[in-house]
PDB file of N, CA and C in Angstrom:
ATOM      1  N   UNK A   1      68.681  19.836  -4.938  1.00  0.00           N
ATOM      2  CA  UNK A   1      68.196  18.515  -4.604  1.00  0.00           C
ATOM      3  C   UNK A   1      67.310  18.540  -3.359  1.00  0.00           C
ATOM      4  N   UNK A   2      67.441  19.455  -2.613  1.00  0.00           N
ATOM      5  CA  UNK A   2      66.824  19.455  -1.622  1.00  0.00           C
ATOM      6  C   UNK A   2      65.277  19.998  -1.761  1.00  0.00           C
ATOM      7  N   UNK A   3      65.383  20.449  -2.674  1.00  0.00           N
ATOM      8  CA  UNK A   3      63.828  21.251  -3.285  1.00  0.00           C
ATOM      9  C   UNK A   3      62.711  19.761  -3.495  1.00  0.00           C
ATOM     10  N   UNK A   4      63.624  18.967  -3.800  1.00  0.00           N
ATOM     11  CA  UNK A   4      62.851  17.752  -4.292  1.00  0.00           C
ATOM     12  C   UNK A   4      62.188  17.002  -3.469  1.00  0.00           C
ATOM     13  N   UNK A   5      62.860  17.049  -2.396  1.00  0.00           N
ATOM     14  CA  UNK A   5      62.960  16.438  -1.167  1.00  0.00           C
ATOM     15  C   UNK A   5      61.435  16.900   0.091  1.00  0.00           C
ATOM     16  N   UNK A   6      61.136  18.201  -0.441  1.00  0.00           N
ATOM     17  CA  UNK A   6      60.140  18.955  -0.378  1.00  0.00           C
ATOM     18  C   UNK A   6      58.888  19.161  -0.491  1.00  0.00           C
ATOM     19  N   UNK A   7      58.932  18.832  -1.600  1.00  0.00           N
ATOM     20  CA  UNK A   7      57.408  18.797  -2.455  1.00  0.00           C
ATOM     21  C   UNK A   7      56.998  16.865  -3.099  1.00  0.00           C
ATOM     22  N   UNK A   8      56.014  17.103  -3.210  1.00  0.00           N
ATOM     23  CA  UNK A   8      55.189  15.899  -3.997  1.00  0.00           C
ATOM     24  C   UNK A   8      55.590  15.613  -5.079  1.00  0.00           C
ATOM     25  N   UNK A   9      55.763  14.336  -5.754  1.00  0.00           N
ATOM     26  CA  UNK A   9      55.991  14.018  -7.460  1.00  0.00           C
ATOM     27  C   UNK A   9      55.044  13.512  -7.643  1.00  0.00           C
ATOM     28  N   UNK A  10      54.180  14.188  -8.748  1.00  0.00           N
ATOM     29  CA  UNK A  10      53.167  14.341  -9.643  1.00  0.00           C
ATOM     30  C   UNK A  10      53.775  13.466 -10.880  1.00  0.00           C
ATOM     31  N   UNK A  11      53.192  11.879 -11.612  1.00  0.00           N
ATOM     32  CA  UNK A  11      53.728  11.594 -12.402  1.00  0.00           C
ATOM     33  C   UNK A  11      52.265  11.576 -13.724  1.00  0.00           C
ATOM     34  N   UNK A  12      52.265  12.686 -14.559  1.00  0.00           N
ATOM     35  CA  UNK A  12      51.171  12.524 -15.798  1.00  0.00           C
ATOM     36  C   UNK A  12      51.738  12.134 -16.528  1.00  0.00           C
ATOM     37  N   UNK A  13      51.547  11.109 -17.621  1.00  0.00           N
ATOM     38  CA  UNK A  13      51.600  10.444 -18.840  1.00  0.00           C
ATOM     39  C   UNK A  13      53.259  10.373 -18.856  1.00  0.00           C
ATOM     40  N   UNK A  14      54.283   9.880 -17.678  1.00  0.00           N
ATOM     41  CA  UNK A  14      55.145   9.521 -17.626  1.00  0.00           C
ATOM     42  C   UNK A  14      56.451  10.781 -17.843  1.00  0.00           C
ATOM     43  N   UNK A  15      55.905  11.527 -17.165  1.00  0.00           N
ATOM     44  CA  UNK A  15      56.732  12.708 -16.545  1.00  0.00           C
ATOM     45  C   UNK A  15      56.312  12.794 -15.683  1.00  0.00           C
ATOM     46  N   UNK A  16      57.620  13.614 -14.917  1.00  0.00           N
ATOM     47  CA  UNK A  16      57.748  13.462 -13.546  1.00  0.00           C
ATOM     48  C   UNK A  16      57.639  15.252 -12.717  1.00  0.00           C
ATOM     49  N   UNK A  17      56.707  15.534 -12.119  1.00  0.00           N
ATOM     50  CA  UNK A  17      56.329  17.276 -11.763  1.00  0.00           C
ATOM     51  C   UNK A  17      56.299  17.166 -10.642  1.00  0.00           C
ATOM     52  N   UNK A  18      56.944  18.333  -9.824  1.00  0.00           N
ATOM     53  CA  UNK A  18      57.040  18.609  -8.498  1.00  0.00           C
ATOM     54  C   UNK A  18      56.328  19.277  -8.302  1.00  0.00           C
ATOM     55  N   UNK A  19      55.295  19.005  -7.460  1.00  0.00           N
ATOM     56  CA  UNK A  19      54.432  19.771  -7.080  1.00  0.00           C
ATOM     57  C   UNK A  19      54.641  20.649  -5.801  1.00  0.00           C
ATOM     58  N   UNK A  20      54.938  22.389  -5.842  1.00  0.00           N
ATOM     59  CA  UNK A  20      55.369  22.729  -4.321  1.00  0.00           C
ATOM     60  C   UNK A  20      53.734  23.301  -3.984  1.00  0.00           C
ATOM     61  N   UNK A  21      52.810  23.438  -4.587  1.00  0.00           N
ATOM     62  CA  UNK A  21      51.783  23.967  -4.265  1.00  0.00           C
ATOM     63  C   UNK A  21      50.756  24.270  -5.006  1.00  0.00           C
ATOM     64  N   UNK A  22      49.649  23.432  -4.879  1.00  0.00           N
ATOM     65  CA  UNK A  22      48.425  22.906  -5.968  1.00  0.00           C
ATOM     66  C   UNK A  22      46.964  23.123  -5.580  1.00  0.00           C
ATOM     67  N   UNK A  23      46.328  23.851  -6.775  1.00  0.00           N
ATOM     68  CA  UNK A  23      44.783  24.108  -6.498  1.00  0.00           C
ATOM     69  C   UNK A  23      43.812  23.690  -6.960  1.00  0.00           C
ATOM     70  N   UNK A  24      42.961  23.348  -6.625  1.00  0.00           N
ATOM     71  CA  UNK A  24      42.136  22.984  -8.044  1.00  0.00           C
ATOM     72  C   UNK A  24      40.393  23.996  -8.040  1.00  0.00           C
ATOM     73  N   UNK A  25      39.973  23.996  -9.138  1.00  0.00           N
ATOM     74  CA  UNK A  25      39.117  24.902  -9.681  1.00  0.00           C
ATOM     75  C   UNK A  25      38.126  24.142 -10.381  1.00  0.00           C
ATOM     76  N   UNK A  26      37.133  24.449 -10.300  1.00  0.00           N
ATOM     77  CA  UNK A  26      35.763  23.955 -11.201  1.00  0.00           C
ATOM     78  C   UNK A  26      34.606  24.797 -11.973  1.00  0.00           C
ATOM     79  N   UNK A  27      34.585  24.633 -12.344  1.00  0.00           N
ATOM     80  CA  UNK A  27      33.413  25.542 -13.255  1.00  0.00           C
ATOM     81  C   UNK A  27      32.077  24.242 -13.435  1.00  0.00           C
ATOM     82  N   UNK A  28      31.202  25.282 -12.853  1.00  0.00           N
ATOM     83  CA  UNK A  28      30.005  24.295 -13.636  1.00  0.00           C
ATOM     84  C   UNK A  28      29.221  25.153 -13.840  1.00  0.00           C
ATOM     85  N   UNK A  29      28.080  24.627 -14.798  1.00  0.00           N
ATOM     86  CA  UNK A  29      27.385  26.109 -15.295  1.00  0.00           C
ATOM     87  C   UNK A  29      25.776  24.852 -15.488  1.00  0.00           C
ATOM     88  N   UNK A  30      25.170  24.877 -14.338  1.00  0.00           N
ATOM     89  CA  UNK A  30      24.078  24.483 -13.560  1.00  0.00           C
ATOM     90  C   UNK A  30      22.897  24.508 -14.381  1.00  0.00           C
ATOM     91  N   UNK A  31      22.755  25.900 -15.108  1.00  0.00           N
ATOM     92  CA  UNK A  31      21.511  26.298 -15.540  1.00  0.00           C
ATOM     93  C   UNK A  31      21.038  25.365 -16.870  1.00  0.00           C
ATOM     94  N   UNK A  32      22.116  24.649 -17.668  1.00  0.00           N
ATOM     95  CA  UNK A  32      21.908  23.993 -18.777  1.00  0.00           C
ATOM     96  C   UNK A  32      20.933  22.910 -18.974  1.00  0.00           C
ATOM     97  N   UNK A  33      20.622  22.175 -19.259  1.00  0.00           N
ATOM     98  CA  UNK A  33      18.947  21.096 -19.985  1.00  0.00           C
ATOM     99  C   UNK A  33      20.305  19.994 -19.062  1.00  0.00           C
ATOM    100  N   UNK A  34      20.177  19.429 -18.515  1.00  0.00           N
ATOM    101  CA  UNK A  34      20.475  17.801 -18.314  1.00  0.00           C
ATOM    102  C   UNK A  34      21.735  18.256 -17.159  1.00  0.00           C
ATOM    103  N   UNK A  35      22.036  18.997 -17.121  1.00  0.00           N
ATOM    104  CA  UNK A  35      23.237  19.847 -15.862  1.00  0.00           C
ATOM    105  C   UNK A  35      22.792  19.635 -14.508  1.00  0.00           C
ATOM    106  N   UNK A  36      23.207  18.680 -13.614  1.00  0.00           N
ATOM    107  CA  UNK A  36      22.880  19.249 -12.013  1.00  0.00           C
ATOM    108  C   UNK A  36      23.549  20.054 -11.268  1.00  0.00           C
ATOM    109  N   UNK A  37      23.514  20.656  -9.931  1.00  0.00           N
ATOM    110  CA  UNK A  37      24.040  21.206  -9.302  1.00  0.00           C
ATOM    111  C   UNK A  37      25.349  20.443  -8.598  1.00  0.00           C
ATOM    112  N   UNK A  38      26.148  20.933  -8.326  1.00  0.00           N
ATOM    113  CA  UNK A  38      27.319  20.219  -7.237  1.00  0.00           C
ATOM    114  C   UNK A  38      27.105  19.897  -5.953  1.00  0.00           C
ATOM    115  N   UNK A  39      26.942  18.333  -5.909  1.00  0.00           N
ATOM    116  CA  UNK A  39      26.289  17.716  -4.746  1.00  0.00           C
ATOM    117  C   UNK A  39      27.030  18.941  -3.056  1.00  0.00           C
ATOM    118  N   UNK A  40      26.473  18.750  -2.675  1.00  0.00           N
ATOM    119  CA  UNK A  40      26.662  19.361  -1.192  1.00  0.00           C
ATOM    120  C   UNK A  40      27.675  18.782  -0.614  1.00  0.00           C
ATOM    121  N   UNK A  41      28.245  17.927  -0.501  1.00  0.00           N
ATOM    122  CA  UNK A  41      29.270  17.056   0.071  1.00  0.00           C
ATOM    123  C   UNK A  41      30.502  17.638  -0.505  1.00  0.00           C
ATOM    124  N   UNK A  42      30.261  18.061  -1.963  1.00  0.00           N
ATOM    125  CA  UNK A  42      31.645  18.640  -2.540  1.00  0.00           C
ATOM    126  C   UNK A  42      31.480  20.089  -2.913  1.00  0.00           C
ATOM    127  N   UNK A  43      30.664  20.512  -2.186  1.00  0.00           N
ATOM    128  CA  UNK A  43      29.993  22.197  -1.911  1.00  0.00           C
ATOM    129  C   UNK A  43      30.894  22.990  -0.857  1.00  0.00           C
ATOM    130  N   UNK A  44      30.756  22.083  -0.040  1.00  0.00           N
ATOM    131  CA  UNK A  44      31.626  22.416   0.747  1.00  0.00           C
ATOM    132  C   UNK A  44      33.302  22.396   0.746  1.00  0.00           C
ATOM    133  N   UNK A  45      33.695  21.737   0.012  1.00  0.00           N
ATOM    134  CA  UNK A  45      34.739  22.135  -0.150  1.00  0.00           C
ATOM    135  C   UNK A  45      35.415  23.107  -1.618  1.00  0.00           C
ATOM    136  N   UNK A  46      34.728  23.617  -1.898  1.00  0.00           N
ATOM    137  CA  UNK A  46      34.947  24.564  -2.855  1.00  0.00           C
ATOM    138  C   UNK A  46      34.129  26.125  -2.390  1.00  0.00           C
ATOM    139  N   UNK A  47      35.228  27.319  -2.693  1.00  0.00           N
ATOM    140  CA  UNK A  47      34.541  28.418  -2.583  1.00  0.00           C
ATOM    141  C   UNK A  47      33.953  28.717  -3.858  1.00  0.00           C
ATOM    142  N   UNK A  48      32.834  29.556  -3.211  1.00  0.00           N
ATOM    143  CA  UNK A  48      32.180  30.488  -4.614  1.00  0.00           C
ATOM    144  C   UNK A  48      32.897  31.298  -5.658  1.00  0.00           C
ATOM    145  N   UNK A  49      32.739  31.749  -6.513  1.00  0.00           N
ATOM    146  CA  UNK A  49      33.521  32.971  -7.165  1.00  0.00           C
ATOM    147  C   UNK A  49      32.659  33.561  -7.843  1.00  0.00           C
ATOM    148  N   UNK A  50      32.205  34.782  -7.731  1.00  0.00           N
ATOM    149  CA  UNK A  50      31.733  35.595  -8.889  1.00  0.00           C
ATOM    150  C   UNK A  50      32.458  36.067 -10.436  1.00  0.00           C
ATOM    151  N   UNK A  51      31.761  36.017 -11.059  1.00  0.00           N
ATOM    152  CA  UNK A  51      33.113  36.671 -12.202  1.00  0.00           C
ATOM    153  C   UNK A  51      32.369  38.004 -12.857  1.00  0.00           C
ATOM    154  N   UNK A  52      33.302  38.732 -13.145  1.00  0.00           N
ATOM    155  CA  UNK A  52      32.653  40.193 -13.118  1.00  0.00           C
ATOM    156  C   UNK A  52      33.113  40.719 -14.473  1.00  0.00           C
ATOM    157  N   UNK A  53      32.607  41.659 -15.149  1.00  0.00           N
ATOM    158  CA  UNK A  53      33.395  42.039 -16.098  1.00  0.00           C
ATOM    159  C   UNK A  53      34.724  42.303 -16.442  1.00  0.00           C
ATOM    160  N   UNK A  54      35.158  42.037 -17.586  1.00  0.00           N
ATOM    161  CA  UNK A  54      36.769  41.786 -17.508  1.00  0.00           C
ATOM    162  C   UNK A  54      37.336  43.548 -17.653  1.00  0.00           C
ATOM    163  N   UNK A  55      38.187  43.865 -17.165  1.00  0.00           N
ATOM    164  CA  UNK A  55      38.929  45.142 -17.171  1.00  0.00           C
ATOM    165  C   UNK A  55      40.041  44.584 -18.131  1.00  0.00           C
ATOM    166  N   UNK A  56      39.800  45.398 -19.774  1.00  0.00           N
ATOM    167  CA  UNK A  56      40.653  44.985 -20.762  1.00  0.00           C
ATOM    168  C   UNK A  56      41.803  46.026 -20.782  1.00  0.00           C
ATOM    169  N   UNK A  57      42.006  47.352 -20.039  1.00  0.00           N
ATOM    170  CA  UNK A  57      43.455  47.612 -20.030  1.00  0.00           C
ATOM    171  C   UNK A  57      44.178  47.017 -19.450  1.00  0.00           C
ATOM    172  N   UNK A  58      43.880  46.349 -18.257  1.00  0.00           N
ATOM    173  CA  UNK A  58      44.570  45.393 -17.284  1.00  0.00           C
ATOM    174  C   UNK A  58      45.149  44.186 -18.034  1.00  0.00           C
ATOM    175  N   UNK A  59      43.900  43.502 -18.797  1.00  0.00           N
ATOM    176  CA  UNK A  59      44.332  42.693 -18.837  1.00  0.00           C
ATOM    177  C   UNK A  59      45.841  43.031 -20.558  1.00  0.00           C
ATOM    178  N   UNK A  60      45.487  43.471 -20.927  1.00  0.00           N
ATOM    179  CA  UNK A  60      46.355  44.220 -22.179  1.00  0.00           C
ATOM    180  C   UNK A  60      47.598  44.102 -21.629  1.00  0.00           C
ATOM    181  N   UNK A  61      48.073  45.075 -20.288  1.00  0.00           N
ATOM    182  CA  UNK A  61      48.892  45.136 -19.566  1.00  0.00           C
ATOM    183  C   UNK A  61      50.060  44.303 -19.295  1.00  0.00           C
ATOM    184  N   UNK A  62      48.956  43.210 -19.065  1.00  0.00           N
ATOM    185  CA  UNK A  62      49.901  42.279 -17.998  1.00  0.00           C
ATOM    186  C   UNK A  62      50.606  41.239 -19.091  1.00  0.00           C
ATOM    187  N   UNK A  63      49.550  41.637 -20.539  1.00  0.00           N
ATOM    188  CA  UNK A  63      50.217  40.603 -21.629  1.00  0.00           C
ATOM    189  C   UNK A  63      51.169  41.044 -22.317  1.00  0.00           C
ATOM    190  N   UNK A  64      51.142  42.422 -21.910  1.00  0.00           N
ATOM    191  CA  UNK A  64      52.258  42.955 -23.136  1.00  0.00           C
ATOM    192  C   UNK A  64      53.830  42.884 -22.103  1.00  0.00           C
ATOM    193  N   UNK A  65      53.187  42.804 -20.976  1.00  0.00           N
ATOM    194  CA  UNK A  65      54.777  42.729 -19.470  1.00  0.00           C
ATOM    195  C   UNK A  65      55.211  41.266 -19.818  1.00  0.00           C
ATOM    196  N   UNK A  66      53.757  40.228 -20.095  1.00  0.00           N
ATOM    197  CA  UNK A  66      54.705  38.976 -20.094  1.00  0.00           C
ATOM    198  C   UNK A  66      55.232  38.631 -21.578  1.00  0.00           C
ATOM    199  N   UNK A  67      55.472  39.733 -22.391  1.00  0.00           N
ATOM    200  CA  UNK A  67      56.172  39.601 -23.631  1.00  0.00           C
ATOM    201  C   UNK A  67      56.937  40.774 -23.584  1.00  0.00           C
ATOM    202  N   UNK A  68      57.610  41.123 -22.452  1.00  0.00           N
ATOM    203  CA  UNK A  68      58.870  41.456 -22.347  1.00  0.00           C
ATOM    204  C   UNK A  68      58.902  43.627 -22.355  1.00  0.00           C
ATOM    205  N   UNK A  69      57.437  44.160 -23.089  1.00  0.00           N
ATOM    206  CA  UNK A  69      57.722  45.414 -23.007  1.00  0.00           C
ATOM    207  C   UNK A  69      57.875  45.875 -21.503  1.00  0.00           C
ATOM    208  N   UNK A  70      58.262  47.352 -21.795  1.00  0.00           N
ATOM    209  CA  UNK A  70      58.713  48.159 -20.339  1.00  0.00           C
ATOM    210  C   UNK A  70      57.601  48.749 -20.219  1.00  0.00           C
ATOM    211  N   UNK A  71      56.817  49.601 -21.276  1.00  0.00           N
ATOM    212  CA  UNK A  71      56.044  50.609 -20.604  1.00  0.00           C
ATOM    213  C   UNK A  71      54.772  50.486 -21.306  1.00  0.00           C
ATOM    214  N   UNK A  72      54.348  49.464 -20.691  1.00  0.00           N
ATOM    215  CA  UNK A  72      52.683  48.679 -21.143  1.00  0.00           C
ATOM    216  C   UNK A  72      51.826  49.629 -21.106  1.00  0.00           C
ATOM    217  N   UNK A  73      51.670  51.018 -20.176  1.00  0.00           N
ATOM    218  CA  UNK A  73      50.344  51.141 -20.071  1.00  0.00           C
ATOM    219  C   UNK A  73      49.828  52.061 -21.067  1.00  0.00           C
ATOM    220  N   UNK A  74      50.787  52.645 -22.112  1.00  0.00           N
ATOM    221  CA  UNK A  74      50.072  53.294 -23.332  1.00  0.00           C
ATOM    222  C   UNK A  74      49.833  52.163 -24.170  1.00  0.00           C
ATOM    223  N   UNK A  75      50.467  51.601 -24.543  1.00  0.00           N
ATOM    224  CA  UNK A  75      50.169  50.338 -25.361  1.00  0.00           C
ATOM    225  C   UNK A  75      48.520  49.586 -24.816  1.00  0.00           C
ATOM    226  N   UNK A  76      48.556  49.712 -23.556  1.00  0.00           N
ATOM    227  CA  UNK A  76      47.485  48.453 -23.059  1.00  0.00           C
ATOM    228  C   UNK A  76      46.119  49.335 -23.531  1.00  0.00           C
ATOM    229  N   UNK A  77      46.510  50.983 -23.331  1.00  0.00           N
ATOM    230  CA  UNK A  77      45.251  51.852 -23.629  1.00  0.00           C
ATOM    231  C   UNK A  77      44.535  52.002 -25.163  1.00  0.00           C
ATOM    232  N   UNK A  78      45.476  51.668 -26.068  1.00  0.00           N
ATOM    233  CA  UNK A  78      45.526  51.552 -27.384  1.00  0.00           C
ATOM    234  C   UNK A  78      44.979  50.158 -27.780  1.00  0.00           C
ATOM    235  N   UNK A  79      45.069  49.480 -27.233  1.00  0.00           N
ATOM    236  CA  UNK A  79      44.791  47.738 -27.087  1.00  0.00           C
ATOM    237  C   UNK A  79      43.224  47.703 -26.347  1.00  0.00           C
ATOM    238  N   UNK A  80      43.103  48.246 -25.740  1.00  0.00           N
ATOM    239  CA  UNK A  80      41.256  48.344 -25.269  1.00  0.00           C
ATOM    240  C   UNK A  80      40.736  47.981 -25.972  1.00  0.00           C
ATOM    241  N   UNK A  81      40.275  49.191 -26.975  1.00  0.00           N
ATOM    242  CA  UNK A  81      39.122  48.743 -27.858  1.00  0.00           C
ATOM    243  C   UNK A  81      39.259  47.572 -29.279  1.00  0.00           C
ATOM    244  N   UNK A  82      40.573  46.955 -28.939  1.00  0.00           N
ATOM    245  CA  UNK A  82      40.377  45.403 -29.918  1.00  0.00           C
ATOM    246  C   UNK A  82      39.923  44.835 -28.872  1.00  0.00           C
ATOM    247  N   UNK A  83      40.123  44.942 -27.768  1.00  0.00           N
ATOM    248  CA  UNK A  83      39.733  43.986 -26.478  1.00  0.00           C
ATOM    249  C   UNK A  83      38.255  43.492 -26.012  1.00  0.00           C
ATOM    250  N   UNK A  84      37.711  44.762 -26.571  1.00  0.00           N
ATOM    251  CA  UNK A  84      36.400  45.377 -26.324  1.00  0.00           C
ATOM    252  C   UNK A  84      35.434  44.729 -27.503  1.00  0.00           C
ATOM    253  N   UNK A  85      36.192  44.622 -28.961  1.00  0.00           N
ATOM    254  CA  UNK A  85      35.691  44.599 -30.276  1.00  0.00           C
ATOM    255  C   UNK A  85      35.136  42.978 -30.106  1.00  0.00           C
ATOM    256  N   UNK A  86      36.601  42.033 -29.453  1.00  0.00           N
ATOM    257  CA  UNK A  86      36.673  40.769 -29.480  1.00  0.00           C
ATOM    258  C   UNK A  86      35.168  40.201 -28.254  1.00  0.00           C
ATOM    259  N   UNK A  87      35.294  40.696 -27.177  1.00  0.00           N
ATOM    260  CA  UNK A  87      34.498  40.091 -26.551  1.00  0.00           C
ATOM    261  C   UNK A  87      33.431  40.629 -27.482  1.00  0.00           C
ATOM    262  N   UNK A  88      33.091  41.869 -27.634  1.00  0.00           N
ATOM    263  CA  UNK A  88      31.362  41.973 -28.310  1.00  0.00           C
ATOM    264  C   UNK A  88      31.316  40.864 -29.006  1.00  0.00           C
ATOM    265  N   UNK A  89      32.117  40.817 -30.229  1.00  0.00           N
ATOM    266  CA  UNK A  89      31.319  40.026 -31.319  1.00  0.00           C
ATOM    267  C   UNK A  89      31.589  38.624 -31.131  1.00  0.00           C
ATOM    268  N   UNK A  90      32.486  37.563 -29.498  1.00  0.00           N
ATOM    269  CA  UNK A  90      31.663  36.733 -29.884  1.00  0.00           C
ATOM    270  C   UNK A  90      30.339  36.401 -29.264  1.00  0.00           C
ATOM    271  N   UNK A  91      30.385  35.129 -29.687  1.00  0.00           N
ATOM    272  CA  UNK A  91      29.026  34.530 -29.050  1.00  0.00           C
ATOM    273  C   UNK A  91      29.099  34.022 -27.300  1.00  0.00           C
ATOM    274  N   UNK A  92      27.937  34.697 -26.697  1.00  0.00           N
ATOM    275  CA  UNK A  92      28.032  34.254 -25.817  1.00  0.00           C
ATOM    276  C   UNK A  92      26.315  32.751 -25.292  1.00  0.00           C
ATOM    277  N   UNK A  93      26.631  32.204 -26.727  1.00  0.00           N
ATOM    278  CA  UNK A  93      25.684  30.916 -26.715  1.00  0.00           C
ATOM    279  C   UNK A  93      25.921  30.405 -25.442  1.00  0.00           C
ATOM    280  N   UNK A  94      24.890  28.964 -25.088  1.00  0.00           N
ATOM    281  CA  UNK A  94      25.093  28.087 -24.927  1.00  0.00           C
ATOM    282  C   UNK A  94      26.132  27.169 -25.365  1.00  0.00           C
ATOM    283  N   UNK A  95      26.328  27.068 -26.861  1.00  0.00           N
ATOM    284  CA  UNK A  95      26.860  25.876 -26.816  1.00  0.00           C
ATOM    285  C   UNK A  95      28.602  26.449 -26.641  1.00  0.00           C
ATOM    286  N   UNK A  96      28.930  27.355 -26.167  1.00  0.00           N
ATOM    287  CA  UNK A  96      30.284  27.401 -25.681  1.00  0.00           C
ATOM    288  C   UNK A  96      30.781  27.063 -24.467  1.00  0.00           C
ATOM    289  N   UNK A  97      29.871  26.371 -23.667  1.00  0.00           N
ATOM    290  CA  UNK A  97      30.072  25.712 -21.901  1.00  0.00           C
ATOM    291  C   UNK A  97      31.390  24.884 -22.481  1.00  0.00           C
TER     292      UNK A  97
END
């Protein structure tokens, strides 16, 4: 009870969430026909992020730990190249913003 006592209550669509510690994130993707940039006023309060190519044994890894196996990292190495297969073929259009 005391945990409660603690943190913030967050109420969405009539549940009730304790919030002990909250971030928020934005994506905007600027370059598009009718897209502006993020006014300066709210520039500042957001950092940059680069995003870099994804490392698919890693990420293999960490999915096969949060479904309970012990010894992910032959599995995650075997799991690469679907990893690899999936990003090639899809699309990296426009219209997936």
């Amino acid at each position: 009870m005391d945990d409660l006592v603690k943190c913030k209550i967050f109420v969405p669509q009539d549940s009730e969430i304790c919030l002990d510690a909250c971030s928020v994130f934005i994506a905007i993707n600027h370059d598009y026909v009718g897209r502006n940039e993020l006014p300066d006023n709210l520039k500042v309060l957001f950092q940059k992020v680069a995003m870099m190519v994804p490392e698919y044994t890693l990420i293999a890894e960490i999915s096969f730990y949060s479904l309970g196996f012990v010894d992910t990292h032959s599995f995650a190495a075997k799991n690469k190249p679907t990893h690899r297969l999936c990003s090639d073929q899809m699309s990296s259009q426009e219209n997936y913003d």
